[in-house]
Protein backbone atom coordinates (compact mmCIF):
# COMPACT_ATOMS: atom_id res chain seq x y z
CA UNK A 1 -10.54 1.09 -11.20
CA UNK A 2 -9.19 3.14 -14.10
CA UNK A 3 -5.46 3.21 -15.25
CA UNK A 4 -4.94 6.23 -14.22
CA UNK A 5 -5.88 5.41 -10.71
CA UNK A 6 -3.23 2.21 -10.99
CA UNK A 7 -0.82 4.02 -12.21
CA UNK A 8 -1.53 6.69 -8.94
CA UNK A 9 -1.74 3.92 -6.13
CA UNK A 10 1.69 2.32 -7.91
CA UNK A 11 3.32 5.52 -7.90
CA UNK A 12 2.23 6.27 -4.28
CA UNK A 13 3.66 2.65 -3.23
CA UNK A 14 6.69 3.07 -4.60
CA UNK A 15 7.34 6.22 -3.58
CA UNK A 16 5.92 5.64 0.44
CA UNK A 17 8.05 2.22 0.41
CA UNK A 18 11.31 3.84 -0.74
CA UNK A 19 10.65 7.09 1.73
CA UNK A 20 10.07 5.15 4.66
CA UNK A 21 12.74 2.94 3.69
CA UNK A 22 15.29 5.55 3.38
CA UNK A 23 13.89 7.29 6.42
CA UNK A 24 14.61 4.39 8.43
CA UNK A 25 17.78 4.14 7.35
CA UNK A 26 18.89 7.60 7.97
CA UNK A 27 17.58 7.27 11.77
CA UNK A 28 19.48 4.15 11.98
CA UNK A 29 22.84 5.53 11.17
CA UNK A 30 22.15 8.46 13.24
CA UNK A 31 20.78 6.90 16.36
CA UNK A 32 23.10 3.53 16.03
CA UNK A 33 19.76 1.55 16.27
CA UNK A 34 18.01 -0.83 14.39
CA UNK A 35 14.44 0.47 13.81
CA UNK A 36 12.45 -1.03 11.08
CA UNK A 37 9.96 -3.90 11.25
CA UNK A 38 7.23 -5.65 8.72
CA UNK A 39 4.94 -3.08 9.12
CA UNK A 40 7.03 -1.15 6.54
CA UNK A 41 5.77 -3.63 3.83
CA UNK A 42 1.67 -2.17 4.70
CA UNK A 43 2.35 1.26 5.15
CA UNK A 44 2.80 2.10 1.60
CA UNK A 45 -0.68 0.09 0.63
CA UNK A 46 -2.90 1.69 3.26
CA UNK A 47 -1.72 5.36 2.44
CA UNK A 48 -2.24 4.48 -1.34
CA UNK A 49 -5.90 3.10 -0.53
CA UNK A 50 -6.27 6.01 1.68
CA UNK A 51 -5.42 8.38 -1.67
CA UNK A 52 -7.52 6.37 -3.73
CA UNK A 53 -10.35 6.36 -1.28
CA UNK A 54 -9.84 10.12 -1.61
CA UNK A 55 -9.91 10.25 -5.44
CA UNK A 56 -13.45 7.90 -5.56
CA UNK A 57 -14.84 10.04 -2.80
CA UNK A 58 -13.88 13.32 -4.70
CA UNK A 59 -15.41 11.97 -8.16
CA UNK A 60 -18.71 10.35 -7.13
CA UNK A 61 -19.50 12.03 -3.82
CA UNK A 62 -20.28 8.46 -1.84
CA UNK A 63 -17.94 5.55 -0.28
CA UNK A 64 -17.67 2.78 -2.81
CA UNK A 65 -19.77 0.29 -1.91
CA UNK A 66 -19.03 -3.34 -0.77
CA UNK A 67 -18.51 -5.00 -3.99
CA UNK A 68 -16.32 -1.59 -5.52
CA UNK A 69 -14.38 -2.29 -2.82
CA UNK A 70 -13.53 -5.43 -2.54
CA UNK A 71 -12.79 -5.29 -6.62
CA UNK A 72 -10.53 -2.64 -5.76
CA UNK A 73 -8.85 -4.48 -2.79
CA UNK A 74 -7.95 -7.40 -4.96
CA UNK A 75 -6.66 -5.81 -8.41
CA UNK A 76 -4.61 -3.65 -5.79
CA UNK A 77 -3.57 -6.59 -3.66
CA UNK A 78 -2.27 -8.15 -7.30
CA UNK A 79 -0.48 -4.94 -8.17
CA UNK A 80 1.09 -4.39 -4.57
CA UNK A 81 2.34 -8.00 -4.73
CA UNK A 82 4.22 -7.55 -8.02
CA UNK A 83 5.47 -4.18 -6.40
CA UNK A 84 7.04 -6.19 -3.69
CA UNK A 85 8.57 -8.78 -5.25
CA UNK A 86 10.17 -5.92 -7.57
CA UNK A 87 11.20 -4.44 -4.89
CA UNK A 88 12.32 -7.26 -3.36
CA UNK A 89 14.74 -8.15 -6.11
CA UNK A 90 15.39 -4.72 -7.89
CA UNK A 91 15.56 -2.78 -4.81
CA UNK A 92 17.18 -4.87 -2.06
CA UNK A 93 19.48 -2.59 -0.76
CA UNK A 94 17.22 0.28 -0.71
CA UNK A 95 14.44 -1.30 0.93
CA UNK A 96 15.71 -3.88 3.18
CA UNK A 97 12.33 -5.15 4.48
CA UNK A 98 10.80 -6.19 0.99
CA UNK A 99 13.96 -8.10 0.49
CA UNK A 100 13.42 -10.21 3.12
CA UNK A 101 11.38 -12.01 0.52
CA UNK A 102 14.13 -12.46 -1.77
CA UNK A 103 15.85 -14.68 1.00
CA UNK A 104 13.42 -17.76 -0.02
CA UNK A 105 14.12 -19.29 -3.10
CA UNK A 106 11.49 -18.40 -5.65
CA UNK A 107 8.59 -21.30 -5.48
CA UNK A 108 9.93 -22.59 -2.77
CA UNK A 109 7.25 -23.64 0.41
CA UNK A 110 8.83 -20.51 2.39
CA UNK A 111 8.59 -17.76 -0.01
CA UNK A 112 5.10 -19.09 -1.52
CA UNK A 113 4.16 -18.93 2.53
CA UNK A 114 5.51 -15.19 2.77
CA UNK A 115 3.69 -14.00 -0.43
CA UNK A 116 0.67 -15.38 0.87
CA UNK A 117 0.59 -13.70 3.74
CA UNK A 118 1.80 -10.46 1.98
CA UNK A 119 -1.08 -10.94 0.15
CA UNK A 120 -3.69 -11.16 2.75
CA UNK A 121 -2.28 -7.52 4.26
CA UNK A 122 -2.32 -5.85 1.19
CA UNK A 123 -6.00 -7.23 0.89
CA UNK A 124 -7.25 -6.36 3.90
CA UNK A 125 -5.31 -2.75 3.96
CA UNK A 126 -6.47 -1.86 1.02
CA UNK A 127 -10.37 -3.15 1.82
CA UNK A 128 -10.67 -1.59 4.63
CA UNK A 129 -8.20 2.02 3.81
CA UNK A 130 -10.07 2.79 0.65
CA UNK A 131 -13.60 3.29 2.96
CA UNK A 132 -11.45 5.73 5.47
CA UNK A 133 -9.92 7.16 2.29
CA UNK A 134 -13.58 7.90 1.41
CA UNK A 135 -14.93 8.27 4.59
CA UNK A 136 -12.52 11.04 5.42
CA UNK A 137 -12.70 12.62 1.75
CA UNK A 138 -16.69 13.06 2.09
CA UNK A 139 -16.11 14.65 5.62
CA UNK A 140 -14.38 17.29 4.71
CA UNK A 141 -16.33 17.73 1.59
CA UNK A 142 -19.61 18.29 4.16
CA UNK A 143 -17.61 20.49 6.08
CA UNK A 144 -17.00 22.69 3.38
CA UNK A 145 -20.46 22.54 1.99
CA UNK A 146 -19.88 20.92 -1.54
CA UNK A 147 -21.95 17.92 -0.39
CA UNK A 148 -24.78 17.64 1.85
């Protein structure tokens, strides 16, 4: 994955996880509710996989295959983790479901536990959103006839 494609999917993260974050927000002062859940912390991964999915589709006309993939899924899965825990800690307010990890003392048995399983979402999003990234990228490449 090139640097300019990290710098894209960390943009994308950011910018998903403090939109749906402030989104949520804004509904729950105006509907005196309390929407919000984890899913918020997956969202932003799977539409940046999606994007990037896009982008590899776009520049060499095929999915990625297993093992492009998967490399992608884990340097992304490293990047999305220290995008949480920045988030977590720089953005608290803003983005009140990343700082749930903030609540656990760093290193301790707890917060080690949440990264972890942080970490296996943001695997298996990005994994398995890159291919429909692709997938969908290449359909609507066919459909306009630049590929066969």
């Amino acid at each position: 994955m090139s640097a300019a494609g990290l710098i894209r999917y960390a943009a994308v993260f950011l910018a998903v996880a403090l939109g749906v974050a402030f989104l949520v927000s804004y509904l729950n002062t105006r509907m005196d509710g309390a929407l919000g859940s984890s899913a918020q912390l997956m969202v932003p991964a799977m539409i940046a996989a999606v994007i990037e999915g896009s982008q590899f589709a776009r520049r060499h006309k095929r999915k990625p295959d297993s093992r492009e993939a998967w490399n992608f899924a884990w340097v992304t899965m490293a990047l999305a983790i220290v995008l949480n825990i920045a988030l977590a800690y720089g953005g608290g307010a803003l983005v009140p479901e990343f700082a749930r990890l903030a609540i656990a003392p760093v290193g301790s048995k707890q917060f080690l536990i949440l990264l972890g399983l942080y970490a296996g979402g943001y695997l298996l999003c990005n994994r398995f959103f890159i291919a429909i990234g692709a997938g969908n990228q290449l359909g609507l490449m066919r459909s306009r006839g630049e590929i066969e």
